[in-house]
C-alpha atoms as a PDB file:
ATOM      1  CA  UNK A   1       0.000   0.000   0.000  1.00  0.00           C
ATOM      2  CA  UNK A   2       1.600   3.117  -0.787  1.00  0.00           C
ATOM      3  CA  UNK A   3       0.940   6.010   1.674  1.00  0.00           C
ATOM      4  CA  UNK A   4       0.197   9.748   0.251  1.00  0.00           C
ATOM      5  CA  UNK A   5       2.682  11.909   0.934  1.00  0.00           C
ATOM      6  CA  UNK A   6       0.654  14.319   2.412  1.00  0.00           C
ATOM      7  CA  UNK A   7      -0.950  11.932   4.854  1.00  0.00           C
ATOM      8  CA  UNK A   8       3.036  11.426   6.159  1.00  0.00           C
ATOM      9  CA  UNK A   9       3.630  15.103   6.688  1.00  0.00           C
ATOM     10  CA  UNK A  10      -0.228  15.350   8.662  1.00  0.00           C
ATOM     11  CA  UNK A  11       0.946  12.466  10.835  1.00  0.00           C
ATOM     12  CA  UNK A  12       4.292  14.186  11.677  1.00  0.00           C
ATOM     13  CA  UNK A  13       2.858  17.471  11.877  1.00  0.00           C
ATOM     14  CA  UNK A  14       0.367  15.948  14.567  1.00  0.00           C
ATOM     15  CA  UNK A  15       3.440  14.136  16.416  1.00  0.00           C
ATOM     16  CA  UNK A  16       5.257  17.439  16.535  1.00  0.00           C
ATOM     17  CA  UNK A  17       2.149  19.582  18.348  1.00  0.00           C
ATOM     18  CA  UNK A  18       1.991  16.362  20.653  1.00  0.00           C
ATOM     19  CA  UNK A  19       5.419  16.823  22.019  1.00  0.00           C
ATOM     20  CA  UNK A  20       6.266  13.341  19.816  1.00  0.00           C
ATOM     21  CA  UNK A  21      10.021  13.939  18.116  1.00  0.00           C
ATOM     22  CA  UNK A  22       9.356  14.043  14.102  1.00  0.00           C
ATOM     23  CA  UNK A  23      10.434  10.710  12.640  1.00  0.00           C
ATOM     24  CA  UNK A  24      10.925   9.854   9.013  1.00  0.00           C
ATOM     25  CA  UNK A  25       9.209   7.546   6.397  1.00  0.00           C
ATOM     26  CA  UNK A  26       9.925   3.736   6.510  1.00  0.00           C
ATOM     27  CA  UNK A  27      11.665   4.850  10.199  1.00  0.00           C
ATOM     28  CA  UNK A  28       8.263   3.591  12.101  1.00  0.00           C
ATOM     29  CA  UNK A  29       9.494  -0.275  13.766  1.00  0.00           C
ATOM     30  CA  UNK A  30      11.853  -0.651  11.118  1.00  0.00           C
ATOM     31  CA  UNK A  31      15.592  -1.236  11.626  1.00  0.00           C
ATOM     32  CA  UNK A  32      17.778   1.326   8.767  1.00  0.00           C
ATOM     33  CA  UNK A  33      20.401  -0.046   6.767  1.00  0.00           C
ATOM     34  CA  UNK A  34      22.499  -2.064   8.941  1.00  0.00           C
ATOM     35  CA  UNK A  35      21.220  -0.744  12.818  1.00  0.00           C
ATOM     36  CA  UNK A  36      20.025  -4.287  13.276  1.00  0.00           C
ATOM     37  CA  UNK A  37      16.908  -4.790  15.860  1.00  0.00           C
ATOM     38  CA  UNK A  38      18.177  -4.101  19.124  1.00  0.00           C
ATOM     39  CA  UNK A  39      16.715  -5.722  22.539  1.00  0.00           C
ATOM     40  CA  UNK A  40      16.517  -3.075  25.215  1.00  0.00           C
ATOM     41  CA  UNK A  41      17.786  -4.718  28.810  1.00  0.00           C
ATOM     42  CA  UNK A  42      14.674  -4.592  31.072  1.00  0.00           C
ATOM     43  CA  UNK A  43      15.820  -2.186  32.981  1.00  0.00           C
ATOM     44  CA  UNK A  44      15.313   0.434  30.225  1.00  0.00           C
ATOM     45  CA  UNK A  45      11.901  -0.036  30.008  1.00  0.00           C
ATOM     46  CA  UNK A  46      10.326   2.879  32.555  1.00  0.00           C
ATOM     47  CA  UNK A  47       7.962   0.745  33.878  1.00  0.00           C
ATOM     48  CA  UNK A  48       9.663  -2.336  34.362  1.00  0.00           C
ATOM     49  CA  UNK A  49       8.821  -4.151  37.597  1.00  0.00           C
ATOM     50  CA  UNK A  50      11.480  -6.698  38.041  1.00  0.00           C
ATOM     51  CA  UNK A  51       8.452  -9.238  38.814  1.00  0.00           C
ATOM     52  CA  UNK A  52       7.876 -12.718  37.361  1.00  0.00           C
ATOM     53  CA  UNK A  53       5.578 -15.376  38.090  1.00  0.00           C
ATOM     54  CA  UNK A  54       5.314 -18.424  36.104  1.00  0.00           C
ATOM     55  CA  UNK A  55       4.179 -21.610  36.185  1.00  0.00           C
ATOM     56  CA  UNK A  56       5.354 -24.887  34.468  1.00  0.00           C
ATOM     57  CA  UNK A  57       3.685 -28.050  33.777  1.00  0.00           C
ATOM     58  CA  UNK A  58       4.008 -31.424  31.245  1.00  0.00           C
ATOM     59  CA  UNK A  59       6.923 -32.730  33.587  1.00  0.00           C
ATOM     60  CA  UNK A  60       9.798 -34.367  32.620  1.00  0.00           C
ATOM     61  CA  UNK A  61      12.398 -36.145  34.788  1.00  0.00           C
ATOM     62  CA  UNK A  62      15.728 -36.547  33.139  1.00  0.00           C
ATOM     63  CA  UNK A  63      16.657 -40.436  33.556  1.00  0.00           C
ATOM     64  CA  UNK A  64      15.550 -41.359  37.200  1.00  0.00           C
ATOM     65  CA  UNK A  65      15.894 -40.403  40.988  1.00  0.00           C
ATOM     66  CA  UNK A  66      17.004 -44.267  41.184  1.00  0.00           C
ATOM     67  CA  UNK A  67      19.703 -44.239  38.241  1.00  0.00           C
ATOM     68  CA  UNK A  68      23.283 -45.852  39.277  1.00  0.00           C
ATOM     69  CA  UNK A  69      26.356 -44.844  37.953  1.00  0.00           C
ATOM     70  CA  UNK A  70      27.049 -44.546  34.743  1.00  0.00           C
ATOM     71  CA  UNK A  71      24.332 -42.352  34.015  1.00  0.00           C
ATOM     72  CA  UNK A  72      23.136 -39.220  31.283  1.00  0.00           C
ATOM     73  CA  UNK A  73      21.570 -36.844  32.650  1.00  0.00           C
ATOM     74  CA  UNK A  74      20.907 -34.403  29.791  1.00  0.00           C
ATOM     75  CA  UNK A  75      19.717 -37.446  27.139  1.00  0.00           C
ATOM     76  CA  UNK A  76      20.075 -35.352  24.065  1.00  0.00           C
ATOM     77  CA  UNK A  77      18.600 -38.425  22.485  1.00  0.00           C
ATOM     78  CA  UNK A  78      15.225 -38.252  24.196  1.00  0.00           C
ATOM     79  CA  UNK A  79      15.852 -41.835  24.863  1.00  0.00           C
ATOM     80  CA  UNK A  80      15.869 -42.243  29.424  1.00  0.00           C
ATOM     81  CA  UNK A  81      13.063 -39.596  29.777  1.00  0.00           C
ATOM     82  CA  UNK A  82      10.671 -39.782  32.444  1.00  0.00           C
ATOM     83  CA  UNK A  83       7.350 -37.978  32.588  1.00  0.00           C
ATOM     84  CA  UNK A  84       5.945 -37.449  36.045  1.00  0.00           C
ATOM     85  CA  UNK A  85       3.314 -35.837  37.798  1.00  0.00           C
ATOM     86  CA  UNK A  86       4.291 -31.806  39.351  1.00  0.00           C
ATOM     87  CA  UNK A  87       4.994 -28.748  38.746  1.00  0.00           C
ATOM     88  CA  UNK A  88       7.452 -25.888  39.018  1.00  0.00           C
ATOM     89  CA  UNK A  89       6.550 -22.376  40.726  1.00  0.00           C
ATOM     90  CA  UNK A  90       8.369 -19.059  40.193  1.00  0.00           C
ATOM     91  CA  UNK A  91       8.248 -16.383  42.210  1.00  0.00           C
ATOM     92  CA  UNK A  92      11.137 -13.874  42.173  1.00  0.00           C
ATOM     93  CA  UNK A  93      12.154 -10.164  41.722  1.00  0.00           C
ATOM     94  CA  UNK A  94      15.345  -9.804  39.624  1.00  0.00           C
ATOM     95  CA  UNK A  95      16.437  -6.245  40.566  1.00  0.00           C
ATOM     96  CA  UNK A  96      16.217  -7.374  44.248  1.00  0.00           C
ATOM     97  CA  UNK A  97      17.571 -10.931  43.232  1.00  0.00           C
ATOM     98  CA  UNK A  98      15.219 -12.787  45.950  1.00  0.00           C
ATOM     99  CA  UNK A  99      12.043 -14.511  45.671  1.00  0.00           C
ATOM    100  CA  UNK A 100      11.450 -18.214  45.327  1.00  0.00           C
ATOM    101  CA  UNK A 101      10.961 -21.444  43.271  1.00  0.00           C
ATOM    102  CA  UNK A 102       9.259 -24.149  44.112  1.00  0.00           C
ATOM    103  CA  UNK A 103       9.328 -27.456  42.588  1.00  0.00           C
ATOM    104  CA  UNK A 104       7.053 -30.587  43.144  1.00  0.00           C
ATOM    105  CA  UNK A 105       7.221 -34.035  41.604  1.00  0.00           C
ATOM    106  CA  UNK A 106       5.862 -37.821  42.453  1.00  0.00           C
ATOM    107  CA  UNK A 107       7.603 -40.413  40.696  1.00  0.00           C
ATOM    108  CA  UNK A 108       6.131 -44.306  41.741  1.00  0.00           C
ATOM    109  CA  UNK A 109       5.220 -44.141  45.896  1.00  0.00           C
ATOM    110  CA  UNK A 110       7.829 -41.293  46.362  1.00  0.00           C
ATOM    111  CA  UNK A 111       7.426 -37.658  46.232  1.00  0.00           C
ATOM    112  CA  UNK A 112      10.047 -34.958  45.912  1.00  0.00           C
ATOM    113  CA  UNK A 113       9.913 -30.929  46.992  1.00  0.00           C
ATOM    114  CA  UNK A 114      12.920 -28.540  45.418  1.00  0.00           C
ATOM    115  CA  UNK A 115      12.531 -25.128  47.663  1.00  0.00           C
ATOM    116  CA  UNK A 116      15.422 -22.986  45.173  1.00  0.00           C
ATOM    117  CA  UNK A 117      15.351 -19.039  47.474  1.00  0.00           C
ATOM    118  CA  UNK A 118      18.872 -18.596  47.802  1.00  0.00           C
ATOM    119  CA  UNK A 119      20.094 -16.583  44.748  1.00  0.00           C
ATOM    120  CA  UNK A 120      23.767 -15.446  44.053  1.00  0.00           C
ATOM    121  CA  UNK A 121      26.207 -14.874  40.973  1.00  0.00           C
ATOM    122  CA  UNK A 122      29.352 -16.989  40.513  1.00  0.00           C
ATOM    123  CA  UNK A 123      30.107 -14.211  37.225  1.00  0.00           C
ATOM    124  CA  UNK A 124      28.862 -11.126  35.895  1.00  0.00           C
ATOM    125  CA  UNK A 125      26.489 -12.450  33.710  1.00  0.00           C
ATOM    126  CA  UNK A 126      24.613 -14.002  36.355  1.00  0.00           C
ATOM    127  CA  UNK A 127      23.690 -10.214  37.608  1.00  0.00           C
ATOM    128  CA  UNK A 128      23.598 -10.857  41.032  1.00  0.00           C
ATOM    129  CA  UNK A 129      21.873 -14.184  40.877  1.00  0.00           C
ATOM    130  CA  UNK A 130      19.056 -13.434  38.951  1.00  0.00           C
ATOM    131  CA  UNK A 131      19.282 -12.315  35.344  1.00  0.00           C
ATOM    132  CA  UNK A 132      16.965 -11.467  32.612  1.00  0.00           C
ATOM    133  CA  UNK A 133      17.029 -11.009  28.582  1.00  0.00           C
ATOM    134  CA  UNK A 134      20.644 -12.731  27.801  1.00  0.00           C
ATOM    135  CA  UNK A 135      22.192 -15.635  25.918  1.00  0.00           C
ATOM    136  CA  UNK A 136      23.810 -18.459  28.196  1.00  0.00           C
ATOM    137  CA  UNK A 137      25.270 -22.119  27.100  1.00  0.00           C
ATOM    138  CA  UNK A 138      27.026 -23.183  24.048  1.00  0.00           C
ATOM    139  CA  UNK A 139      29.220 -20.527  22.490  1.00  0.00           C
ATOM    140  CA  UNK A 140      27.582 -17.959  23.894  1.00  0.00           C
ATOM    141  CA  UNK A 141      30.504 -17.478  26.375  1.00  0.00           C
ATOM    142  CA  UNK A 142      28.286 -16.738  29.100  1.00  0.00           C
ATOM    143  CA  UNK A 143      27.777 -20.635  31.545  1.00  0.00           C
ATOM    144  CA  UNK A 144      29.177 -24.315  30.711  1.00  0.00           C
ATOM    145  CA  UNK A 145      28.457 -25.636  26.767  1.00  0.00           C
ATOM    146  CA  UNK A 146      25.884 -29.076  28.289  1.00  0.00           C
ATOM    147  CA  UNK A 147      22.914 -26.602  26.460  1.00  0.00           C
ATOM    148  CA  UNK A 148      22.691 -24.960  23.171  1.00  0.00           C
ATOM    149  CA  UNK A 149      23.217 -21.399  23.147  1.00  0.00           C
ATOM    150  CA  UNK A 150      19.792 -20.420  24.390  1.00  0.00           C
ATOM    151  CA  UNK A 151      17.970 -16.971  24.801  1.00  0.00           C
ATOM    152  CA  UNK A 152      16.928 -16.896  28.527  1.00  0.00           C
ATOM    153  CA  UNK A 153      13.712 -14.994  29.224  1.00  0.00           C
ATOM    154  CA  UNK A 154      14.650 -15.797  32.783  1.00  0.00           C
ATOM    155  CA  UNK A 155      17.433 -17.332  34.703  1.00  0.00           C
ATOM    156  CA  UNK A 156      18.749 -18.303  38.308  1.00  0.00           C
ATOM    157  CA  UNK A 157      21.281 -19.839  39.864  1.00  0.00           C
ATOM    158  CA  UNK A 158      21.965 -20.228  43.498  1.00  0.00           C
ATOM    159  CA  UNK A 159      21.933 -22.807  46.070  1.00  0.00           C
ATOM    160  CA  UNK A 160      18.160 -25.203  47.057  1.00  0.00           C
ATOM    161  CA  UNK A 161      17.473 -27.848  49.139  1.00  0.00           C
ATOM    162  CA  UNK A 162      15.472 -31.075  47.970  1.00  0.00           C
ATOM    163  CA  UNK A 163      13.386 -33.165  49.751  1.00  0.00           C
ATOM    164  CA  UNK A 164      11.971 -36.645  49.501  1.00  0.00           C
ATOM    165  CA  UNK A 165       8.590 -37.542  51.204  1.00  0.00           C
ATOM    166  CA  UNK A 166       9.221 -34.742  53.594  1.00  0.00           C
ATOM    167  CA  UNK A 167      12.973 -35.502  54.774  1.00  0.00           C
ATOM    168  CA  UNK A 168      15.821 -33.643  53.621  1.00  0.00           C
ATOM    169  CA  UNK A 169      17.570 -35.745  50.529  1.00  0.00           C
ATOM    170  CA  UNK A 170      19.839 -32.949  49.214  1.00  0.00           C
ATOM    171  CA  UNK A 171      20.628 -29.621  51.380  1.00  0.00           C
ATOM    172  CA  UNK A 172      22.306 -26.539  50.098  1.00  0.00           C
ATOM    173  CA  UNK A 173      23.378 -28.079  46.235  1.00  0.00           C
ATOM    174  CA  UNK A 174      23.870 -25.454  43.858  1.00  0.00           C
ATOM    175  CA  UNK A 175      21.107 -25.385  41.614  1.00  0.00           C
ATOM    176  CA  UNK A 176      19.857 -23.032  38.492  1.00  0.00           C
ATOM    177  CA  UNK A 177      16.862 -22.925  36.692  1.00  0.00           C
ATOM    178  CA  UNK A 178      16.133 -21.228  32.995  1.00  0.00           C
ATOM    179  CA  UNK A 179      13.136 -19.831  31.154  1.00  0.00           C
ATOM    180  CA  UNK A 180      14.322 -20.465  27.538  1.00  0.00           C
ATOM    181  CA  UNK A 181      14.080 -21.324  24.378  1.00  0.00           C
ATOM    182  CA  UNK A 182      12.703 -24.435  23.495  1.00  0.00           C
ATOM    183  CA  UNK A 183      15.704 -27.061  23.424  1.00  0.00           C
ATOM    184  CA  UNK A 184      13.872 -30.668  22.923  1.00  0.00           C
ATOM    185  CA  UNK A 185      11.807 -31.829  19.619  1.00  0.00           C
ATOM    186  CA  UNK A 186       8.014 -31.533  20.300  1.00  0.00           C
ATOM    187  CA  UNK A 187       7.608 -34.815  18.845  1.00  0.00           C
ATOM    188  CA  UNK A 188      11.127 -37.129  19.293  1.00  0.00           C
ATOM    189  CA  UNK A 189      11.798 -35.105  22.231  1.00  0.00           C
ATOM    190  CA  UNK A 190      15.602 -35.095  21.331  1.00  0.00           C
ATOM    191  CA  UNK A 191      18.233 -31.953  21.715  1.00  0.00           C
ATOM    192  CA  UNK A 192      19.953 -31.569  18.161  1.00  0.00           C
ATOM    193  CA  UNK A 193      22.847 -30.317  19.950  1.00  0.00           C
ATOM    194  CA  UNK A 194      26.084 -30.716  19.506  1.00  0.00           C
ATOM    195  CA  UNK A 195      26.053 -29.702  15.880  1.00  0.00           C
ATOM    196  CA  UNK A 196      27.822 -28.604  13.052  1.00  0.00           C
ATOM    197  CA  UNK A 197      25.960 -25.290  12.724  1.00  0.00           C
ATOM    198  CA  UNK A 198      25.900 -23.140   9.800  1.00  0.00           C
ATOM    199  CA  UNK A 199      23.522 -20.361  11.135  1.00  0.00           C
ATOM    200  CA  UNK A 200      24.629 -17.716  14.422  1.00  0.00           C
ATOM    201  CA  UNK A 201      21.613 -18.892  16.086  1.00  0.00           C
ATOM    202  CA  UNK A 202      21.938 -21.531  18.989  1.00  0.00           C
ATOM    203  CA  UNK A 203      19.783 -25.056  18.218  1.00  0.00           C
ATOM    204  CA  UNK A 204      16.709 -24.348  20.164  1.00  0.00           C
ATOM    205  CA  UNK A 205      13.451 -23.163  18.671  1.00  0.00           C
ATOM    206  CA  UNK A 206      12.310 -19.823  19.440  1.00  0.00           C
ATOM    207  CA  UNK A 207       9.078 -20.594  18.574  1.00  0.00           C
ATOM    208  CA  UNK A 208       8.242 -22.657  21.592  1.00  0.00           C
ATOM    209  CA  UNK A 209       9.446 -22.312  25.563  1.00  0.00           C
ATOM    210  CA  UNK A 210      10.434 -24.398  28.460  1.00  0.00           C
ATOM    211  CA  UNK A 211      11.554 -24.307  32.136  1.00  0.00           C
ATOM    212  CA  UNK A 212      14.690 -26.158  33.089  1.00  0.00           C
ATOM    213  CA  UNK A 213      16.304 -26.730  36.487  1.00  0.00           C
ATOM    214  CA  UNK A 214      19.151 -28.615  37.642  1.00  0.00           C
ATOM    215  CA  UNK A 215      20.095 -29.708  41.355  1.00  0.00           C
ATOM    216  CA  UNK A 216      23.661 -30.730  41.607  1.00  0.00           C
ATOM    217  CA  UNK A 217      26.223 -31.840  44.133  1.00  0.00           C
ATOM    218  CA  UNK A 218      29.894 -30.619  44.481  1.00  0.00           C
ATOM    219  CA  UNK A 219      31.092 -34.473  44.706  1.00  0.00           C
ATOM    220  CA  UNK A 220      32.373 -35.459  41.259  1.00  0.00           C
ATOM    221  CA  UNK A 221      32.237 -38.774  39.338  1.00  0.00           C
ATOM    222  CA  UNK A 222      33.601 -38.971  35.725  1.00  0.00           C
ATOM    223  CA  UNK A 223      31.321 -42.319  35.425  1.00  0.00           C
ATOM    224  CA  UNK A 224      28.425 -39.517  35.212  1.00  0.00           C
ATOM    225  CA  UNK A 225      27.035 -37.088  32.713  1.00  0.00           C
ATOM    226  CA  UNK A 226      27.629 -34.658  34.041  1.00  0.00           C
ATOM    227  CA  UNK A 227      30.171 -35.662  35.909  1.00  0.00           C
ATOM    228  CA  UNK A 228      28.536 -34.868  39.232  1.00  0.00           C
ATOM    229  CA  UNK A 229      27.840 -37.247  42.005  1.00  0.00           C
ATOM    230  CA  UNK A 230      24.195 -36.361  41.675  1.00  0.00           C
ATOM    231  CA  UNK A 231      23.018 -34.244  39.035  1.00  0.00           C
ATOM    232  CA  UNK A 232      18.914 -33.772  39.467  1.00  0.00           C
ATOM    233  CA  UNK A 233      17.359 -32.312  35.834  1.00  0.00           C
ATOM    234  CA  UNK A 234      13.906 -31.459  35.286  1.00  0.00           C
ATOM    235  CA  UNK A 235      12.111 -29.809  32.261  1.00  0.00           C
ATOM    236  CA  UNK A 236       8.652 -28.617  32.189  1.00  0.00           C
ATOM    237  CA  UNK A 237       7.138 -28.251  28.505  1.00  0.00           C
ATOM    238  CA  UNK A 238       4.219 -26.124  29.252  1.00  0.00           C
ATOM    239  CA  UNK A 239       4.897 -22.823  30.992  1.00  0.00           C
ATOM    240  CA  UNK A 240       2.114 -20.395  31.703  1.00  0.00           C
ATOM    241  CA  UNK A 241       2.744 -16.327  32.918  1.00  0.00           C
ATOM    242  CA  UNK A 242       0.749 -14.997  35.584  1.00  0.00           C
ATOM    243  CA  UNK A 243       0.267 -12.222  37.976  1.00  0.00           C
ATOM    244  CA  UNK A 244       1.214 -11.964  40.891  1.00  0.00           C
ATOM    245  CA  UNK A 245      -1.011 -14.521  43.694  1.00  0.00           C
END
């Protein structure tokens, strides 16, 4: 549709009495030349609250809470998955970096709690130990390469204590949990990562989103992947924003 010319100059002229700077033609949403499209941080944004609440369903247990050595806990095949009955629940303020997550699962007679409220950065990146609107994983340079470079709409990382039928299994493991892009195949359920990629883009799909959180120990074992002593992962393929309860 082509626009009369005069109809641009009454729209700028209107702009101008409003106290709205005069923009050009073809300058409304539209990146010039080479600018690119850039992503404001949040804090930019003048009304920005630092608030999120979210909630994330469709389960999925990486492997099992009864796996022996050797195990994979990140199954970029899709192969040792295990769906289970819970959910995840976020809570936190990122400019105040506090808040809480809360995790709950069942798998057979047992039942499992993750109570994630202690937040704090181990690098800059991490902004304090809550972060918002930045790449992480692969060759991003920002965390460890186990995930595809991923655009996190959210992200913590911290320390949580787990529990198992209301006793203390695991207390103060580091733990971190993501808002990202989606990283598994709807369908096969498989991470197409690691990759020979010909594209800047990380292998996730940015048309879809999922939660991810880990629970790990400090104790090592090579046997493992990772090579933690205990490495909890959970991924929730649903994930709903809400206000505030």
């Amino acid at each position: 549709m082509i626009i009369p010319y005069r109809t641009i100059c009454s729209t700028v002229l209107v702009m101008m009495c409003m106290g709205v700077p005069a923009v050009l033609a073809g300058q409304f949403g539209t990146p010039k030349d080479e600018e690119g499209t850039r992503i404001f941080k949040a804090d930019e944004h003048p009304h920005y609250s630092g608030q999120f609440h979210l909630t994330g369903r469709k389960t999925i247990l990486v492997g099992s809470m009864n796996d022996r050595a050797p195990w994979d806990h990140m199954d970029y095949a899709g192969k040792r998955l295990t769906p289970v009955q819970g959910t995840i629940e976020i809570d936190v303020d990122e400019r105040t970096n506090s808040g809480q997550v809360m995790v709950e699962f069942a798998e057979g007679q047992d039942r499992y709690r993750i109570v994630f409220d202690r937040f704090a950065a181990k690098a800059p990146f991490q902004d304090g130990g809550i972060a918002t609107r930045i790449y992480e994983h692969g060759d991003s340079n920002n965390g460890d390469p186990l995930y595809p470079k991923t655009w996190l709409y959210l992200g913590g990382w911290g320390t949580a204590t787990m529990f198992k039928n209301g006793e203390v299994l695991y207390k103060d493991y580091d733990a971190h949990f993501m808002v990202m892009e989606r990283s598994r195949d709807p369908q096969t359920h498989e991470v197409r990562y690691p990759v020979k990629r010909t594209l800047p883009g990380g292998e996730t799909d940015p048309a879809g989103m999922e939660i991810d959180l880990w629970v790990r120990s400090k104790e090592q074992n090579t046997d493992n992947f990772p090579p933690f002593e205990t490495f909890v992962h959970l991924c929730w393929e649903e994930v709903t924003w809400r206000g505030a309860r």
